[in-house]
PDB file of N, CA and C in Angstrom:
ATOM      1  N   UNK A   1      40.621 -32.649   2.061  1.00  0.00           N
ATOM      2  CA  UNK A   1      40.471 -31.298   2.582  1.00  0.00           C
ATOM      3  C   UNK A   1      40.608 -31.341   4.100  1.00  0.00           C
ATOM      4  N   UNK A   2      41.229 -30.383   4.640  1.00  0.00           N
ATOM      5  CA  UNK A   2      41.379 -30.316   6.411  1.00  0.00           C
ATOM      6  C   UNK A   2      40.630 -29.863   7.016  1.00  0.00           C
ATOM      7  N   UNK A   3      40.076 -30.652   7.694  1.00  0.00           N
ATOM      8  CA  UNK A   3      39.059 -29.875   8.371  1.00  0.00           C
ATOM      9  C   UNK A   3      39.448 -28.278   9.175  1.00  0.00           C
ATOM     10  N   UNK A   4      38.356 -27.410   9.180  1.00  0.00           N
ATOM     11  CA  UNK A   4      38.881 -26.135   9.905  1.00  0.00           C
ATOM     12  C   UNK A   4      38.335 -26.409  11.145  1.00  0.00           C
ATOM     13  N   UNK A   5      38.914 -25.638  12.203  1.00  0.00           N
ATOM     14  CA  UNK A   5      38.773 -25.032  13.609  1.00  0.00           C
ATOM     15  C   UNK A   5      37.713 -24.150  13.668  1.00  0.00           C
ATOM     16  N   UNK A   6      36.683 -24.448  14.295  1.00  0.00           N
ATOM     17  CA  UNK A   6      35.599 -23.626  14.196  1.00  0.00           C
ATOM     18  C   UNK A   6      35.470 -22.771  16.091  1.00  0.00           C
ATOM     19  N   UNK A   7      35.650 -21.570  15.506  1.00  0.00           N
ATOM     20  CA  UNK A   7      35.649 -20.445  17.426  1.00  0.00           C
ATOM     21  C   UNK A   7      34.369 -20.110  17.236  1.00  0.00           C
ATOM     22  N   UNK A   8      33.570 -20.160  18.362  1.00  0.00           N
ATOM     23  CA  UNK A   8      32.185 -19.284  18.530  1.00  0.00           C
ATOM     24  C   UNK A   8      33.093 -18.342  19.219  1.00  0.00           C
ATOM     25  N   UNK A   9      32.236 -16.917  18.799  1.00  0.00           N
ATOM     26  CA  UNK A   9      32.273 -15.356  19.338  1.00  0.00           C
ATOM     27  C   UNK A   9      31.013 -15.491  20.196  1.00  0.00           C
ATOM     28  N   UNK A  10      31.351 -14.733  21.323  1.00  0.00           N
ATOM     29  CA  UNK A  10      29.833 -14.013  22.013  1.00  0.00           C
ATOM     30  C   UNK A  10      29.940 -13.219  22.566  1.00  0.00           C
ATOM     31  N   UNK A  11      29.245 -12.533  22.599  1.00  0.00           N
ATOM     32  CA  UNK A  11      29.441 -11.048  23.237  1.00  0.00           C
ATOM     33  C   UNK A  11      28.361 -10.024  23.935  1.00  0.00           C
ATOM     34  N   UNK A  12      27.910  -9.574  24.745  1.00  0.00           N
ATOM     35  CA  UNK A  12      26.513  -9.207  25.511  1.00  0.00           C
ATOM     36  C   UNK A  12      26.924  -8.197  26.467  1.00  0.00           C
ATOM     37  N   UNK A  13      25.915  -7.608  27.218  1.00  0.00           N
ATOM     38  CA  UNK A  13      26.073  -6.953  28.456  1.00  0.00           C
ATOM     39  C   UNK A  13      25.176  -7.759  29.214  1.00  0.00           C
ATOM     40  N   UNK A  14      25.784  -7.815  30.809  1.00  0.00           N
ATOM     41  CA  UNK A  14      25.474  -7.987  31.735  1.00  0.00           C
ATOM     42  C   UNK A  14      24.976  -9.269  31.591  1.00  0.00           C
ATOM     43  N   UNK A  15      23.851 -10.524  31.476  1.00  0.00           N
ATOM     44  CA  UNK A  15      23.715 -11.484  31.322  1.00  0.00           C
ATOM     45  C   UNK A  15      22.950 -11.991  29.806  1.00  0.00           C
ATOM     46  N   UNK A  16      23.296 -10.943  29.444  1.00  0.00           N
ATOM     47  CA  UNK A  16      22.303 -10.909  28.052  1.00  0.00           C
ATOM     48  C   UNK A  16      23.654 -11.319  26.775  1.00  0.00           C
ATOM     49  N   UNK A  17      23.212 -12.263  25.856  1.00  0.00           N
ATOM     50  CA  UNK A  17      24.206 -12.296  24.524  1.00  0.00           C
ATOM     51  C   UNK A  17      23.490 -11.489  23.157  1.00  0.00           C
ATOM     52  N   UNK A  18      24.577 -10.322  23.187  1.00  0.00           N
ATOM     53  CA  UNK A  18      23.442  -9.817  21.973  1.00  0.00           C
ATOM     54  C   UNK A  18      23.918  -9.597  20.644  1.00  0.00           C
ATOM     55  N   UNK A  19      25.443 -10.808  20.867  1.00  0.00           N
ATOM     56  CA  UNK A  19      26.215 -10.894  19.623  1.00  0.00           C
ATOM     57  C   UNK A  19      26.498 -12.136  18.914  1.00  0.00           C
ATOM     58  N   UNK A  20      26.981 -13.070  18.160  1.00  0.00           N
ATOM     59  CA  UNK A  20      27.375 -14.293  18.237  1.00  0.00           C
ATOM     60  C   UNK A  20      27.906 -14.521  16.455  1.00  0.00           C
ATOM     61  N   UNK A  21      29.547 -14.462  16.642  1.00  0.00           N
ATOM     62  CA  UNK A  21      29.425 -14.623  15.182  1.00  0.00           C
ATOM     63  C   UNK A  21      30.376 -16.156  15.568  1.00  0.00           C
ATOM     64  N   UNK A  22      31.107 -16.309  13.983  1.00  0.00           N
ATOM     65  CA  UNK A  22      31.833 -17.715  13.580  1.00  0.00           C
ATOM     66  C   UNK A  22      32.980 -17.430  13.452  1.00  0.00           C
ATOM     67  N   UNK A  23      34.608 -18.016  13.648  1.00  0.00           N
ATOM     68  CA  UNK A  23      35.819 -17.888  13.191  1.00  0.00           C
ATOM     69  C   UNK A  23      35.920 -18.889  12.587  1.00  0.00           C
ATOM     70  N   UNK A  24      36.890 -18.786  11.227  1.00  0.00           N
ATOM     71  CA  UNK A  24      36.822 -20.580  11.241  1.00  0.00           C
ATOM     72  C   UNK A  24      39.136 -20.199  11.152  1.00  0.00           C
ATOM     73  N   UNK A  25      39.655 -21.415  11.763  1.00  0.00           N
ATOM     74  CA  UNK A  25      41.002 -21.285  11.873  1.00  0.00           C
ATOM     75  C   UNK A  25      41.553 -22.575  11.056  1.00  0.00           C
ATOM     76  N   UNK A  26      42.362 -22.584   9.814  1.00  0.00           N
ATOM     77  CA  UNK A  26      43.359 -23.933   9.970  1.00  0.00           C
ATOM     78  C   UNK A  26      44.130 -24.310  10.826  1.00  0.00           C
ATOM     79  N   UNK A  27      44.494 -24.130  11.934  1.00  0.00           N
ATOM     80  CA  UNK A  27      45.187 -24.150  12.803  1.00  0.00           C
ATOM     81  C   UNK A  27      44.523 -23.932  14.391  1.00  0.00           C
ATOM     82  N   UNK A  28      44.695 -25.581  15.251  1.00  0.00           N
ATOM     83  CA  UNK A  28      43.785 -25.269  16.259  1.00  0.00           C
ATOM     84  C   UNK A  28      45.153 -24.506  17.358  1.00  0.00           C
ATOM     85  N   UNK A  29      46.584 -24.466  17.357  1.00  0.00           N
ATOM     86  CA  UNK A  29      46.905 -23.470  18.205  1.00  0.00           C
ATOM     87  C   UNK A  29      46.587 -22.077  17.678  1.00  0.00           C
ATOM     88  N   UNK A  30      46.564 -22.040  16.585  1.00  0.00           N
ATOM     89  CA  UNK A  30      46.105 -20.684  15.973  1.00  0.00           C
ATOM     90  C   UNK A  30      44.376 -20.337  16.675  1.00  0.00           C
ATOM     91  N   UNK A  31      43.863 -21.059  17.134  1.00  0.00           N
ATOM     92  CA  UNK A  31      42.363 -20.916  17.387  1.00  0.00           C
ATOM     93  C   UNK A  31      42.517 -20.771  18.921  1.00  0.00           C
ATOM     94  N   UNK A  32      43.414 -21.687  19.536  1.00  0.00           N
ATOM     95  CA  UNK A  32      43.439 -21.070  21.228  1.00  0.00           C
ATOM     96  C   UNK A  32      43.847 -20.032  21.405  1.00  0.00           C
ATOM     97  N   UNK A  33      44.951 -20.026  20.457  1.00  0.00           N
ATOM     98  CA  UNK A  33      45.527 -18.114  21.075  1.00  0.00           C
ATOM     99  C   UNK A  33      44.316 -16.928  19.901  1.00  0.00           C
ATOM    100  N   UNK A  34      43.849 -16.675  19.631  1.00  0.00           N
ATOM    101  CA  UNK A  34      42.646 -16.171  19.102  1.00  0.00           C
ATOM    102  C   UNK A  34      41.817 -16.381  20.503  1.00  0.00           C
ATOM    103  N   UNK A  35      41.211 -17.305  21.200  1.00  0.00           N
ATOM    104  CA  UNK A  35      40.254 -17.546  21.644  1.00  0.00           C
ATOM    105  C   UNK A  35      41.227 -16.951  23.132  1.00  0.00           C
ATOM    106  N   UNK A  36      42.231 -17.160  23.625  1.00  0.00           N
ATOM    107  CA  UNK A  36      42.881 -16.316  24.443  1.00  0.00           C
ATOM    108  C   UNK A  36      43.121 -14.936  24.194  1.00  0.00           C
ATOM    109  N   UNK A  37      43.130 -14.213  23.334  1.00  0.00           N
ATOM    110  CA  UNK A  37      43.235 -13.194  22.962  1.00  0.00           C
ATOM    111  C   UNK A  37      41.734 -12.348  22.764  1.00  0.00           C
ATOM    112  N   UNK A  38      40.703 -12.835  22.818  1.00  0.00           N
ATOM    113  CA  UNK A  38      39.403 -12.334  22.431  1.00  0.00           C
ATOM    114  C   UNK A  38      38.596 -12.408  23.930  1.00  0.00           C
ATOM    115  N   UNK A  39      38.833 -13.483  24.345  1.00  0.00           N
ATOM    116  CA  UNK A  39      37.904 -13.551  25.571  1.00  0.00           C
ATOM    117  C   UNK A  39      38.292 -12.504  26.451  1.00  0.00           C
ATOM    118  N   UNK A  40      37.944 -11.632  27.325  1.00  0.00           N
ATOM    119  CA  UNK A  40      37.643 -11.019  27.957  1.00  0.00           C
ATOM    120  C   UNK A  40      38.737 -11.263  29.365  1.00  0.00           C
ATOM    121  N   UNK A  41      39.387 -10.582  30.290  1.00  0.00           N
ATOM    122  CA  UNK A  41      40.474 -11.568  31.517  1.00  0.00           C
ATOM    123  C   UNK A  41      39.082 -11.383  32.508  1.00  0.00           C
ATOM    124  N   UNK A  42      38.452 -10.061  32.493  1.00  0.00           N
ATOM    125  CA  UNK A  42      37.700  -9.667  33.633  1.00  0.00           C
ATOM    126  C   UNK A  42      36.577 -10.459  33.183  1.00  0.00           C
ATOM    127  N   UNK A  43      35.729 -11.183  34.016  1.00  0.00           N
ATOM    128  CA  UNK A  43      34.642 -10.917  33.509  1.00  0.00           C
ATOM    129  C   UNK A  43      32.869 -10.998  34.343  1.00  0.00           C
ATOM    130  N   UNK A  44      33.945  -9.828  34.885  1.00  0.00           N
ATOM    131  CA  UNK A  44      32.446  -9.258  36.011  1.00  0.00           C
ATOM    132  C   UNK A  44      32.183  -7.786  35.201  1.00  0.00           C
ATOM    133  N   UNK A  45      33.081  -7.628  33.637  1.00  0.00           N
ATOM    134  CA  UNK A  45      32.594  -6.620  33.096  1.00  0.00           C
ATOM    135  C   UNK A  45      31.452  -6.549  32.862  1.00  0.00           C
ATOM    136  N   UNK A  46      30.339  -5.058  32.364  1.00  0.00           N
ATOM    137  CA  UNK A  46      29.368  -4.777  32.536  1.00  0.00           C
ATOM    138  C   UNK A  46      29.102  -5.754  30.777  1.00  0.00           C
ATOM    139  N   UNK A  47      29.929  -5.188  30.098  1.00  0.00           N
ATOM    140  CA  UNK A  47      30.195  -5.925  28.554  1.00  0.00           C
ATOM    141  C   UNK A  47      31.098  -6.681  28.165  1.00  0.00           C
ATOM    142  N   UNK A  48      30.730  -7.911  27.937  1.00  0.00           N
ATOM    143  CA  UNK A  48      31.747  -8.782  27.606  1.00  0.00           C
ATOM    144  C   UNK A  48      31.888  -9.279  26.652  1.00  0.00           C
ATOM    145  N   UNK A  49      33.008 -10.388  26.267  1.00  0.00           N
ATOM    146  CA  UNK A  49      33.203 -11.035  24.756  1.00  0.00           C
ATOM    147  C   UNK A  49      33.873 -12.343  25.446  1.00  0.00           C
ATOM    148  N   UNK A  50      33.829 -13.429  24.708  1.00  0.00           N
ATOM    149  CA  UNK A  50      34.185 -14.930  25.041  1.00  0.00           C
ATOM    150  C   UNK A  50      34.240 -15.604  24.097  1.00  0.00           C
ATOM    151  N   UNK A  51      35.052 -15.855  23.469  1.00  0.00           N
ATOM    152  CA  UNK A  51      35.511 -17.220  22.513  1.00  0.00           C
ATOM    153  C   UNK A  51      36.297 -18.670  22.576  1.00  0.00           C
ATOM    154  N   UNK A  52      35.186 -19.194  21.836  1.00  0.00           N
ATOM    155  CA  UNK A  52      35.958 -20.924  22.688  1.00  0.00           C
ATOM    156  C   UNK A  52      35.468 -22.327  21.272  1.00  0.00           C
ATOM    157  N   UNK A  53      36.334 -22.547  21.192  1.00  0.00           N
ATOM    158  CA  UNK A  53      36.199 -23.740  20.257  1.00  0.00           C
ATOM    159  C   UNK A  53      35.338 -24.590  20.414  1.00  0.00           C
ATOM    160  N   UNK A  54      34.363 -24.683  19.592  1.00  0.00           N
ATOM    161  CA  UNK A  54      33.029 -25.519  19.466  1.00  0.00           C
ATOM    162  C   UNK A  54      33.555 -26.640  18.254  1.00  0.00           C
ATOM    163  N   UNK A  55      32.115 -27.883  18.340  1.00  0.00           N
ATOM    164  CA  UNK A  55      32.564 -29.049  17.897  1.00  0.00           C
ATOM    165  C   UNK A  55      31.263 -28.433  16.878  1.00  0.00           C
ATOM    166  N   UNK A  56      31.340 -29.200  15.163  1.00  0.00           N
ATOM    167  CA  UNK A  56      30.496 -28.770  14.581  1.00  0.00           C
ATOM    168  C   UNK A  56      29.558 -29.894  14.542  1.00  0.00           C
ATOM    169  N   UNK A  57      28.480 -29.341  14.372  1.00  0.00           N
ATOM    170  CA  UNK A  57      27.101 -30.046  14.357  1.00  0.00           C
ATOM    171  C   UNK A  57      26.652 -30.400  15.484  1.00  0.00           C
ATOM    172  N   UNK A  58      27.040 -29.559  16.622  1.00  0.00           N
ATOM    173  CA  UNK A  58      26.536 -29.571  17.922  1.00  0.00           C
ATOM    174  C   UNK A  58      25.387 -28.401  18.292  1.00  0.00           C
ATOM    175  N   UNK A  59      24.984 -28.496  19.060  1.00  0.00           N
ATOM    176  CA  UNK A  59      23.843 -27.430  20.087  1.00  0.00           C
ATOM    177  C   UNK A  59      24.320 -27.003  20.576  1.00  0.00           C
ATOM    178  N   UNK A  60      24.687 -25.663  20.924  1.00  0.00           N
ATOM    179  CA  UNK A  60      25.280 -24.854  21.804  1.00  0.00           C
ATOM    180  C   UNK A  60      23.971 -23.914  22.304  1.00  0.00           C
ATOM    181  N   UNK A  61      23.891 -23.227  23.766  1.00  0.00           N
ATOM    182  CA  UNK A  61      23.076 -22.617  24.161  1.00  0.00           C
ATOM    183  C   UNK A  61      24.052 -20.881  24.323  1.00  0.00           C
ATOM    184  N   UNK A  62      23.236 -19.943  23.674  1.00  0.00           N
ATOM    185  CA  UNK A  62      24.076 -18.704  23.824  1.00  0.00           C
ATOM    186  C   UNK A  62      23.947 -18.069  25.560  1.00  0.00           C
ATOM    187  N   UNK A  63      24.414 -18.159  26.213  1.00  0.00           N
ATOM    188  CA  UNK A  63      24.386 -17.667  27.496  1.00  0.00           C
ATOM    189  C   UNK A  63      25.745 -17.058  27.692  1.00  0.00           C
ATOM    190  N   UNK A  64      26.058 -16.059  29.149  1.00  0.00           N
ATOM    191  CA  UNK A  64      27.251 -15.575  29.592  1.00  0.00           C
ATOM    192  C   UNK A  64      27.902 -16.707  30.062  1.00  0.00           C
ATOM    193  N   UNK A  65      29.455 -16.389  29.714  1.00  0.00           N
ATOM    194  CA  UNK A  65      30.207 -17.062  29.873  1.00  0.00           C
ATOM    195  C   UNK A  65      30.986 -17.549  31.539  1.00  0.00           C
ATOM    196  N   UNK A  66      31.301 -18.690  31.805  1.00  0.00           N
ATOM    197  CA  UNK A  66      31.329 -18.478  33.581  1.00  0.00           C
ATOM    198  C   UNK A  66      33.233 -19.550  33.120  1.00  0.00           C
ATOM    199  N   UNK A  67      33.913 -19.017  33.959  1.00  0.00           N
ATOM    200  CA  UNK A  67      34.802 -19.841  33.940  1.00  0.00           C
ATOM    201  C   UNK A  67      34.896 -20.346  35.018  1.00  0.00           C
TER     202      UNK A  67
END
């Protein structure tokens, strides 16, 4: 079986995350352009969204996203 591409979603206002779901992709260019396509360009918006390929069985902390 192949492993899938797993995208965290997040999504909040202002410094707060008050969303967080799962994508899962067979395809990890299929998962960057998703994760380019979802994240946000601005993001001094008041509401934002950010998606980015996570490793599974890791800790992730939900916070705003800083590039």
């Amino acid at each position: 079986m192949k492993k899938q591409i797993i995208v965290l979603v997040t999504g909040g206002k202002n410094d707060d995350v008050d969303t967080v779901r799962v994508v899962l992709f067979d395809s990890y260019s299929e998962a960057v352009a998703f994760c380019n396509q979802t994240t946000d360009k601005n993001k001094d918006e008041k509401y934002w969204t950010f998606a980015d390929i996570i490793e599974e069985n890791k800790t992730y902390e939900p916070i705003r996203y800083e590039h």
